[in-house]
N, C-alpha and C. Protein backbone atom coordinates (compact mmCIF):
# COMPACT_ATOMS: atom_id res chain seq x y z
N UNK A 1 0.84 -1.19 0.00
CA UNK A 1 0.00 0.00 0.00
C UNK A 1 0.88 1.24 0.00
N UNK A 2 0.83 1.91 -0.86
CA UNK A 2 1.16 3.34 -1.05
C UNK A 2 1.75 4.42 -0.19
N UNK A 3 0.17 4.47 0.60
CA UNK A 3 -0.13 5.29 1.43
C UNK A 3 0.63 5.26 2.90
N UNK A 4 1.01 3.85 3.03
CA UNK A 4 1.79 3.63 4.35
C UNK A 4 3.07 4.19 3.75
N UNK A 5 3.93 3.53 3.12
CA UNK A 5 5.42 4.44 2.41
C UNK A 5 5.49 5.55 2.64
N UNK A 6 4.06 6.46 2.23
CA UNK A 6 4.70 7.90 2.84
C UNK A 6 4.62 8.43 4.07
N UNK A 7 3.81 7.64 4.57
CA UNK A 7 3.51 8.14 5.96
C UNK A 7 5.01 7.53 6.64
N UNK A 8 5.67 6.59 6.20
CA UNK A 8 6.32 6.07 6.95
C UNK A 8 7.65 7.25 6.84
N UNK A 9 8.20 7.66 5.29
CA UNK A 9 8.99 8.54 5.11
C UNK A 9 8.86 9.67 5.96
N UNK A 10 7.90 10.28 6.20
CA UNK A 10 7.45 11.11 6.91
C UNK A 10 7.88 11.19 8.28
N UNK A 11 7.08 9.78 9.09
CA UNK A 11 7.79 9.70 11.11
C UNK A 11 9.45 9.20 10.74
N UNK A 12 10.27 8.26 9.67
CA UNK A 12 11.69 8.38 9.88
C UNK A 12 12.23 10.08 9.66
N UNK A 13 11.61 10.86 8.76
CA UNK A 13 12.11 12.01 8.76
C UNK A 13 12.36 12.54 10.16
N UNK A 14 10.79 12.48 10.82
CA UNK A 14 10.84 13.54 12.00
C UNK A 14 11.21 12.62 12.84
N UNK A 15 11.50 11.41 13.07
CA UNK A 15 12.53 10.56 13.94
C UNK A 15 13.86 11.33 14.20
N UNK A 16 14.82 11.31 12.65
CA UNK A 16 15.78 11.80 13.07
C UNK A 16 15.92 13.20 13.13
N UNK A 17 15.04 13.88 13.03
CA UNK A 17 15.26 15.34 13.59
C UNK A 17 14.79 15.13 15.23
N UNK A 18 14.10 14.72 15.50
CA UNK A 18 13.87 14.46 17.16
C UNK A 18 15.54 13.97 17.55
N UNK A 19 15.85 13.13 17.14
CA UNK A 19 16.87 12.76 17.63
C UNK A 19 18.13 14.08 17.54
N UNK A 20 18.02 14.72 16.36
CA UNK A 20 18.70 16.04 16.73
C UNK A 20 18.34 16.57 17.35
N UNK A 21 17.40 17.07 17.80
CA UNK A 21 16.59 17.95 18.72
C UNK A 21 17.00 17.55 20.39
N UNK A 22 16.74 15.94 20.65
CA UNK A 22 17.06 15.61 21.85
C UNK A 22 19.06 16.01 22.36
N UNK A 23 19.87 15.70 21.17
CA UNK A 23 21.13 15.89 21.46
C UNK A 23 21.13 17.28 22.48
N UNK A 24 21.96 17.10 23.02
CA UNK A 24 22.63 18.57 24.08
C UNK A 24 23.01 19.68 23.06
N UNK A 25 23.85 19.67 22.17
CA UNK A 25 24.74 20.93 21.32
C UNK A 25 23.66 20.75 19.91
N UNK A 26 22.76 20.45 19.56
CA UNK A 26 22.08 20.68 18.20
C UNK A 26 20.65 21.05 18.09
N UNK A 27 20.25 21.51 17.48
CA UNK A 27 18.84 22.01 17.48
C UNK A 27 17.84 21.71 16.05
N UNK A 28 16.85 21.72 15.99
CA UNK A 28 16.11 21.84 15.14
C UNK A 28 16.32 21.77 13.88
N UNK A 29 17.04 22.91 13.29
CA UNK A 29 17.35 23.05 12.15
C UNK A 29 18.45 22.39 11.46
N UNK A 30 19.29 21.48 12.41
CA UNK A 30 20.52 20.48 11.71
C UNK A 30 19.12 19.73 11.73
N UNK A 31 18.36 18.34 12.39
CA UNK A 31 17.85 17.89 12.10
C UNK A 31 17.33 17.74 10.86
N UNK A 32 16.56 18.98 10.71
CA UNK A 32 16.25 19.08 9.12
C UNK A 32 17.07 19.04 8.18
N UNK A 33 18.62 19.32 8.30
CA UNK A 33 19.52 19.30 7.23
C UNK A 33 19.35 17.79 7.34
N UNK A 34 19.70 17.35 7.90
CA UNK A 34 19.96 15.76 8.06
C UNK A 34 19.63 14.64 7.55
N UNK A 35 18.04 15.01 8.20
CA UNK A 35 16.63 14.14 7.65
C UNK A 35 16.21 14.73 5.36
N UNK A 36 16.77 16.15 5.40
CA UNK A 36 16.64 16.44 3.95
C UNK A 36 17.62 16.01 3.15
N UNK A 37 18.76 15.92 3.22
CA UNK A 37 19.77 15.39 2.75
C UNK A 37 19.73 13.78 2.56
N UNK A 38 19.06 13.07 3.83
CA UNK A 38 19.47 11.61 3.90
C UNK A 38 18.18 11.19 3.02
N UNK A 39 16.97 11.64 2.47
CA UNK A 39 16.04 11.51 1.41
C UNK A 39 16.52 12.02 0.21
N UNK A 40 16.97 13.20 0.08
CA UNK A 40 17.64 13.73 -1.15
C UNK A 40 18.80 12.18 -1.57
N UNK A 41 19.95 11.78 -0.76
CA UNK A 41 20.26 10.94 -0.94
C UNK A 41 19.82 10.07 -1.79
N UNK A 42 18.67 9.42 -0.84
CA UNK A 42 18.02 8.10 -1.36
C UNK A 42 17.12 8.18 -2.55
N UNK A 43 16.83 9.49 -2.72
CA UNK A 43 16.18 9.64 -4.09
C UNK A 43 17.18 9.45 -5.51
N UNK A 44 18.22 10.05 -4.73
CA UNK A 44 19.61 10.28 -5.96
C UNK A 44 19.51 8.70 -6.33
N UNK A 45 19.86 7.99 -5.13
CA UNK A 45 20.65 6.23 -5.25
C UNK A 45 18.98 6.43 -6.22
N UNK A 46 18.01 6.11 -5.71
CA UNK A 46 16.66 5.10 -6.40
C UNK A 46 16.58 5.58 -8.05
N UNK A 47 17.24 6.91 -8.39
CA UNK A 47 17.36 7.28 -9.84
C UNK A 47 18.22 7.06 -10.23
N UNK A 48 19.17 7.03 -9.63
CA UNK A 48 20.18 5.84 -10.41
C UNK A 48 19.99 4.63 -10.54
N UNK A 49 19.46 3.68 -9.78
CA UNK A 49 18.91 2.43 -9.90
C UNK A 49 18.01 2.37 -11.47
N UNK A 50 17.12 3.40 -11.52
CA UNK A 50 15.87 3.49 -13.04
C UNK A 50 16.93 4.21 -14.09
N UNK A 51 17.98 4.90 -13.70
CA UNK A 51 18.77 4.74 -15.09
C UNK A 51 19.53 3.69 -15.19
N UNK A 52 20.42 2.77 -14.28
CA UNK A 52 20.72 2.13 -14.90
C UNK A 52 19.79 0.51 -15.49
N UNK A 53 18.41 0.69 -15.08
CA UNK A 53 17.50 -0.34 -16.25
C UNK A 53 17.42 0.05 -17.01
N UNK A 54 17.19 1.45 -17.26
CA UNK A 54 16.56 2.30 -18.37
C UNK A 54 17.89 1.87 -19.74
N UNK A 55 18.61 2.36 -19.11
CA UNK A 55 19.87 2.74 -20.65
C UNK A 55 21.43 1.92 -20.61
N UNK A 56 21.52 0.72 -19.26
CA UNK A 56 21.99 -0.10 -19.33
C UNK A 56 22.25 -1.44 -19.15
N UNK A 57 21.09 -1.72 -19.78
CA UNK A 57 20.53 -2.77 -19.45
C UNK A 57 20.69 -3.94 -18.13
N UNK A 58 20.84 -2.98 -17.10
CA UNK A 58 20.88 -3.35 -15.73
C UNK A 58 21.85 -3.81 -15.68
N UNK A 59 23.18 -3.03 -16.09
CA UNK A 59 24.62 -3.58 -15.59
C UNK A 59 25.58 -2.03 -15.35
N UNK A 60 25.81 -2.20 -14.12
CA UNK A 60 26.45 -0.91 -13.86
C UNK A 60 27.80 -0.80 -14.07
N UNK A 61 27.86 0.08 -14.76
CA UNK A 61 28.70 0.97 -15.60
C UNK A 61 30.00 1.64 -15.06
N UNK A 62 31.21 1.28 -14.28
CA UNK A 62 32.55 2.44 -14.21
C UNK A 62 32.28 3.50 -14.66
N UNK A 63 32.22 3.49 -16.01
CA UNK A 63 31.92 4.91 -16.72
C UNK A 63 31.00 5.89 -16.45
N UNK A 64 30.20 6.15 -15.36
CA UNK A 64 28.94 6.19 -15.24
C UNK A 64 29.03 7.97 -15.04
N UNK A 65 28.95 8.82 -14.96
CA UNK A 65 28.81 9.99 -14.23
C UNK A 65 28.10 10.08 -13.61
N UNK A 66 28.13 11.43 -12.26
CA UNK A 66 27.25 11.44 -11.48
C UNK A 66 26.05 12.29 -12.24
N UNK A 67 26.18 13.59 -13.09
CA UNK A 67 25.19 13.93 -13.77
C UNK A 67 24.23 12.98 -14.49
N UNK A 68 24.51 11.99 -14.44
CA UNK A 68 23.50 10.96 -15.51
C UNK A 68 22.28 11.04 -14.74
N UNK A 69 22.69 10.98 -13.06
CA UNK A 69 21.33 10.77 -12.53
C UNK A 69 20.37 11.70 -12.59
N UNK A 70 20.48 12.92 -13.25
CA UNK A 70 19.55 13.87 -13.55
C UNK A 70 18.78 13.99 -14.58
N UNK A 71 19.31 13.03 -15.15
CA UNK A 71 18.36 12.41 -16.63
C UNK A 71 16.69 13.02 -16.54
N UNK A 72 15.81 13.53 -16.81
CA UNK A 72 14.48 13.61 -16.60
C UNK A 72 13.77 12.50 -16.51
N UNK A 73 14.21 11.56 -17.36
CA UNK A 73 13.59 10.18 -17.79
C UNK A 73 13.36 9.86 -16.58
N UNK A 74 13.91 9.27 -15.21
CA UNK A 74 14.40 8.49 -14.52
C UNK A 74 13.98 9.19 -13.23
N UNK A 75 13.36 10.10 -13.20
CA UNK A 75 12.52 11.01 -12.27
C UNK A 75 11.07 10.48 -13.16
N UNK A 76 10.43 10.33 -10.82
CA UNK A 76 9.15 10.41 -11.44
C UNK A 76 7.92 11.37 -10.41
N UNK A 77 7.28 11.74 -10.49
CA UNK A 77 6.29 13.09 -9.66
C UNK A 77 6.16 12.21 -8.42
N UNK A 78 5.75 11.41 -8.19
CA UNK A 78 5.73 10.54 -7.09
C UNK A 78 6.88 10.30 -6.07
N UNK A 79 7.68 10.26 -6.76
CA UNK A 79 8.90 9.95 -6.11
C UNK A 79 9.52 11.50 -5.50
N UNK A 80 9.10 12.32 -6.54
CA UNK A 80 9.91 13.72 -6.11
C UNK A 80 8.85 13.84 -5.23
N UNK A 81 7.47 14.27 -4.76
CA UNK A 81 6.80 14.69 -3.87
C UNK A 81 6.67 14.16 -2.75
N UNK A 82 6.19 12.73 -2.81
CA UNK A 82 6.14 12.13 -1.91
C UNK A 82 6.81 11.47 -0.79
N UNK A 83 8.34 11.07 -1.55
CA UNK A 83 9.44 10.66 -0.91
C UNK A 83 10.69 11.52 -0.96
N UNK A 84 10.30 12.76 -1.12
CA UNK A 84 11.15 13.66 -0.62
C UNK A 84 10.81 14.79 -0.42
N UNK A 85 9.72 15.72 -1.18
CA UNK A 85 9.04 16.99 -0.66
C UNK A 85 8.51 17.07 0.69
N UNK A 86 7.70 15.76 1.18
CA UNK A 86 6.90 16.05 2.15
C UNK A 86 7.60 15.90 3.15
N UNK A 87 8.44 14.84 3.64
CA UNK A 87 9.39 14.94 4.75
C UNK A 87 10.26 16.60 4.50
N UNK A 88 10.82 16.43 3.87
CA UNK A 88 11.54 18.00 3.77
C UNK A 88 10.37 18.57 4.65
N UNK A 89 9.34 19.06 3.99
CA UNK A 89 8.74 20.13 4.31
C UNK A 89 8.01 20.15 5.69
N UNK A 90 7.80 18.86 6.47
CA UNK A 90 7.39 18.45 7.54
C UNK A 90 8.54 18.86 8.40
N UNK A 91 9.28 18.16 8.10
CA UNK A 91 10.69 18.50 9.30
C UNK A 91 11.34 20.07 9.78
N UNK A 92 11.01 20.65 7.74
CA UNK A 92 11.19 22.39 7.77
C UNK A 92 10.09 22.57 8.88
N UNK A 93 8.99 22.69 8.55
CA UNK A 93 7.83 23.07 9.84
C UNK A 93 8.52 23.34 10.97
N UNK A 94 8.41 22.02 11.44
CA UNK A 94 9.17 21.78 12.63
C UNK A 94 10.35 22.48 13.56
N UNK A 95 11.10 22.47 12.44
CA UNK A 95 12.62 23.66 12.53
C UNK A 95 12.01 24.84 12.68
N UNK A 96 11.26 25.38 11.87
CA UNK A 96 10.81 26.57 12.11
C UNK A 96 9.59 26.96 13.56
N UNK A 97 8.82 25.95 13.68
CA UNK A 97 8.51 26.42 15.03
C UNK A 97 8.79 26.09 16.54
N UNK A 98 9.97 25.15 16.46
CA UNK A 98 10.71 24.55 17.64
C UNK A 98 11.16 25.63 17.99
């Protein structure tokens, strides 16, 4: 089901910003770097995964650049909103009114 995936992206987001939040020396707003970055991440890896089915026939490549993963192809609306807009923007919240 769908609908659980994002919800789930969502409480690991604000997991590890809590967990920044609880530390002694960090606040709010690393959290959010943290939790945005470590989805930005995983979006990067999962579009690289759909380019390399897409255009090599699922054998990864040495040659590969890191720009490839920006291909448009290999992005999809779902993936950009759901598994990475909304945590971003949940956790931003957060930062901003902690």
């Amino acid at each position: 089901m769908q609908i659980r995936k994002y919800i789930e992206h969502s409480l690991y987001a604000i997991a590890i910003q809590l967990a920044f939040i609880l530390l002694p020396s960090t606040n709010a707003f690393i959290g959010f770097i943290a939790a945005s970055f470590l989805f930005l991440g995983r979006e990067m890896a999962q579009a690289e995964n759909r380019y390399i089915k897409m255009y090599t026939n699922g054998r990864r490549q040495g040659t590969m650049r890191w720009w490839k993963v920006l291909t448009p192809e290999v992005w999809n609306v779902d993936s950009l909103i759901w598994d990475l807009m909304v945590p971003v923007i949940i956790t931003a919240a957060i930062a901003y009114w902690v």
